[in-house]
Structures are given as C-alpha cells and as structure tokens.
Protein backbone atom coordinates (compact mmCIF):
# COMPACT_ATOMS: atom_id res chain seq x y z
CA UNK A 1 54.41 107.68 -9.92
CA UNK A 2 57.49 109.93 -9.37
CA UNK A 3 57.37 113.58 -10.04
CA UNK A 4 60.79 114.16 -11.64
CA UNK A 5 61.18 117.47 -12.25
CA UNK A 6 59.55 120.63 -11.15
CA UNK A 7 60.85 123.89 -12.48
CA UNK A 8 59.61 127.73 -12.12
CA UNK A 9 61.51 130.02 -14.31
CA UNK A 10 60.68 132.75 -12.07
CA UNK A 11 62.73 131.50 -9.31
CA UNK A 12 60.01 130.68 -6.35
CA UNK A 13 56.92 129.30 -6.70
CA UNK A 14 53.87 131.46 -6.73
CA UNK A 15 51.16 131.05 -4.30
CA UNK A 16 48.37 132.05 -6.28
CA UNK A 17 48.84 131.13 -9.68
CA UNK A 18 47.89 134.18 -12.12
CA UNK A 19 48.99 134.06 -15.79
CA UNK A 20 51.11 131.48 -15.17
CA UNK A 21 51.64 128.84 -18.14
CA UNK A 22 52.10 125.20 -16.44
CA UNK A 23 53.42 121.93 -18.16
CA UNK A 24 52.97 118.50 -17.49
CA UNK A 25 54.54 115.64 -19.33
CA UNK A 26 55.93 111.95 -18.76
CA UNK A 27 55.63 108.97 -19.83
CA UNK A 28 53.06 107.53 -17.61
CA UNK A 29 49.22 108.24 -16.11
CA UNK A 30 48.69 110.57 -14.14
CA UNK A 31 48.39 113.96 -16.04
CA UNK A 32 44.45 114.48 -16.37
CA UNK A 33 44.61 113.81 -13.28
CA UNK A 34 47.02 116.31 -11.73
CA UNK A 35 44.88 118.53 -14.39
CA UNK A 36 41.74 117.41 -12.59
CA UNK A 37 43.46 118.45 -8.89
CA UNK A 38 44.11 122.02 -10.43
CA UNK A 39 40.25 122.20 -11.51
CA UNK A 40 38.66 121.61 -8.37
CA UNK A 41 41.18 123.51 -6.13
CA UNK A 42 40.60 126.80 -8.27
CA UNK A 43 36.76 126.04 -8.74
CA UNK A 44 36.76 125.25 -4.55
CA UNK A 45 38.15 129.29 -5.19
CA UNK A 46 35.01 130.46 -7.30
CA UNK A 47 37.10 130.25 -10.36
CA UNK A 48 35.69 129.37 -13.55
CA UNK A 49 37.87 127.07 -15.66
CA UNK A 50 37.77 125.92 -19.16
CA UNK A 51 39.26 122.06 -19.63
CA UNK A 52 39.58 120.83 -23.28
CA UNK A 53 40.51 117.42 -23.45
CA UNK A 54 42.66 116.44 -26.78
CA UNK A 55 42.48 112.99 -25.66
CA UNK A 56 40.56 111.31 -22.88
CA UNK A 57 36.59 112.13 -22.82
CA UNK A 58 36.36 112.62 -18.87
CA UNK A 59 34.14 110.02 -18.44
CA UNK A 60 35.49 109.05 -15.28
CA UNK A 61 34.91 112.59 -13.74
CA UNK A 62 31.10 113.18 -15.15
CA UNK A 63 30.15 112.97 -11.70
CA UNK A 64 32.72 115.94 -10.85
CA UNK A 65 31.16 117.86 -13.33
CA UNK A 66 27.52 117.96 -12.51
CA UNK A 67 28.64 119.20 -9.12
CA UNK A 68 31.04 121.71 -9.91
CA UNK A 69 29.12 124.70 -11.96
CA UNK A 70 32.43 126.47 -12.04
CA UNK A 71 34.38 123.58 -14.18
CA UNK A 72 33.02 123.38 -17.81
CA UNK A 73 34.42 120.95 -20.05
CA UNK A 74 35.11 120.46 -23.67
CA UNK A 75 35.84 117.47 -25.61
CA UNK A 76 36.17 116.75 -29.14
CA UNK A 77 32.96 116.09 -31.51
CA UNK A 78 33.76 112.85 -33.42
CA UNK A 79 33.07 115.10 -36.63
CA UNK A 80 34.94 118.15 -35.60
CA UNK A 81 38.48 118.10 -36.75
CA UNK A 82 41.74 119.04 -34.15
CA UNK A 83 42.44 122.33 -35.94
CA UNK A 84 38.68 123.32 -35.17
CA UNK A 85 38.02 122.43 -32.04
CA UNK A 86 41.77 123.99 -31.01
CA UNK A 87 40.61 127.37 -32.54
CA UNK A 88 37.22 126.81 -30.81
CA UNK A 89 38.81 126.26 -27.61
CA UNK A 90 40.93 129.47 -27.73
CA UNK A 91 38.56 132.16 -28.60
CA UNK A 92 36.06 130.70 -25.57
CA UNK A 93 39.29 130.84 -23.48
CA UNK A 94 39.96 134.24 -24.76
CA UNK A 95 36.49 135.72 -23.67
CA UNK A 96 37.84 136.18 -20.02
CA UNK A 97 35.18 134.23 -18.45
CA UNK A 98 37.73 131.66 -17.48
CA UNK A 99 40.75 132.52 -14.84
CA UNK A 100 41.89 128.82 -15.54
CA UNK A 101 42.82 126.74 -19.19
CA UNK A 102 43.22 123.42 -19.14
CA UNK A 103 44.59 121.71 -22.55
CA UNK A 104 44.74 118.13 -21.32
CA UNK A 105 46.53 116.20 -24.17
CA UNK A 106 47.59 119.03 -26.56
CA UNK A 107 50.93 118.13 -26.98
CA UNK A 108 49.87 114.66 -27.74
CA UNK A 109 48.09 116.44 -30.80
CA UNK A 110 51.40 118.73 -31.60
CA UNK A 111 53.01 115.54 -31.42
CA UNK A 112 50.56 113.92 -34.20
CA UNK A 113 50.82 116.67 -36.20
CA UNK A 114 47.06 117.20 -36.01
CA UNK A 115 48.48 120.94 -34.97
CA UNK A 116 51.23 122.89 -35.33
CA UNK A 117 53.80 123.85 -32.87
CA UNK A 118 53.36 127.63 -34.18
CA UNK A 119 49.69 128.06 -33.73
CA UNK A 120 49.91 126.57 -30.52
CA UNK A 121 52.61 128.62 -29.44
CA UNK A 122 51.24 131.45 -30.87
CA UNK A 123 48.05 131.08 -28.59
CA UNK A 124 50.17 130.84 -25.47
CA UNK A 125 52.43 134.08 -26.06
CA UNK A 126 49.61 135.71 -26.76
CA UNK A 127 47.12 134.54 -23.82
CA UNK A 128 45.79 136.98 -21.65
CA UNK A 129 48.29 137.39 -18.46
CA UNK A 130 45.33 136.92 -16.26
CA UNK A 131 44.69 133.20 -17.28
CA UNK A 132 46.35 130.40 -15.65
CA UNK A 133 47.04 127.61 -18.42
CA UNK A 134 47.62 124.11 -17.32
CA UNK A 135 49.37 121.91 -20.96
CA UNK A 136 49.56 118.00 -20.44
CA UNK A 137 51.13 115.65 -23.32
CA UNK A 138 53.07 112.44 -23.37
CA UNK A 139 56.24 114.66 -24.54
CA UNK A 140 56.78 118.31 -24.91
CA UNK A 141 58.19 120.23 -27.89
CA UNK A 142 61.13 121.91 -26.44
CA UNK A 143 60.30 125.25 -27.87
CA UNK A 144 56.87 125.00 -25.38
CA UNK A 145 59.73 124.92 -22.02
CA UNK A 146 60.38 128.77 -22.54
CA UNK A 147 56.92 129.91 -22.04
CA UNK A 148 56.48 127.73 -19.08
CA UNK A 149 56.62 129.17 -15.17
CA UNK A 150 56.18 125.58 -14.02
CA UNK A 151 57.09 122.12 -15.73
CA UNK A 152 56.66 118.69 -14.28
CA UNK A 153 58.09 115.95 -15.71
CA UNK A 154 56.04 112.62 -14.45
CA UNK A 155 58.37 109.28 -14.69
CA UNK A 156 57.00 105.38 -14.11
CA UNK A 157 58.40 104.69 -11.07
CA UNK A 158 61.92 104.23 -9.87
C-alpha cells in the first residue's frame, strides 16, 4: 500500500490532534484499518471514541473491543436504514462523551446516495471543535477536502 498524499491545511501537522477533521480515501484496503490505528492510540490515551462503521461489521477486531472499554462501536442494524443510523450516530457523537469520531465508510454511503453530501457536511461544520473526526470512503466528494486538516489518499501499489 502507498500513502499518496498527505495534506494539513494548517500548514504543520499537529501533535495532538484536537478538533481536527481527518480523511482517508483510495482505492484499495487499508482504511478501517488506519481507522483502527487511530482508535487504539487515543484509547491507549484514556480517550473515549465513537467508531460507526457504514460498511464493514468489525468482525475482525471483536477481540479489540472486549479489551478496550474506551472504544465503543456502532454498526448498522440490518433493519435500520443509512439516514437513521447517520442521525443516530451524530447526536451520540454530539453528547461530548467522545474526544474521537470515527465514520469508517461514510463516503462510500454519500457515494450511494444512501446520504446526502449536505447533511453530512452539515454535521462536520457544525461538530464540536473538541472532537477529532476520522472519514474513510473509497472516494471523497470534493466539497468534504475544505473541511479537512488532514487527507490521505491510499493508492494500490506502485
């Protein structure tokens, strides 16, 4: 896997990531992964984070998750629809419990059109400056770049 891009609108990268909004897209695997490495490293910090998968059901990390209290994870019901579990998602994230947001897949759903690139956006304007969110998709809607500190771009290899 090559990492092909990495860009921080703010000039240099921040050590401690605070209210930072973080993309990750490509082409290949790799991106609930890197999602996964951002979970345990700010749980391993006593931070409590919130991932919501739009895709994959984490079944390869259950194990993670019954030893990591501060990780919680969501998935989506087979009889919930996007929309739902989306809103659902954002008022838990909302409640300040969580320093860290992962929405693994979510531009995979903008994609779809199972949500729209407003209500999405509108979320991430409007998210509380001291949550860290972490978005993953296949590709990324290029209004999403602006509100990003960080984007990585992952390519099959070279």
């Amino acid at each position: 896997m090559d990492v092909g891009k990495l860009k921080n609108n703010h000039g240099l990268l921040q050590k401690e990531a605070v209210g930072v909004i973080e993309i990750y897209y490509g082409d290949t695997k790799g991106k609930t992964r890197l999602c996964t490495g951002a979970a345990i490293s700010a749980a391993l910090k006593k931070k409590n984070v919130l991932m919501v998968s739009f895709g994959d059901d984490y079944e390869d990390y259950s194990e993670l998750f019954e030893i990591a209290p501060h990780i919680t994870r969501l998935t989506l019901p087979s009889n919930a629809g996007v929309r739902e579990y989306f809103d659902h998602a954002a008022r838990i994230a909302m409640t300040f419990r969580y320093s860290v947001l992962i929405l693994d897949s979510v531009f995979d759903s903008v994609e779809k059109e199972l949500l729209s690139i407003s209500e999405v956006y509108e979320f991430l304007s409007n998210a509380p400056d001291s949550l860290e969110i972490i978005c993953t998709g296949q590709k990324v809607q290029e209004r999403f770049l602006s509100l990003a500190d960080e984007i990585v771009e992952l390519k099959k290899g070279s």
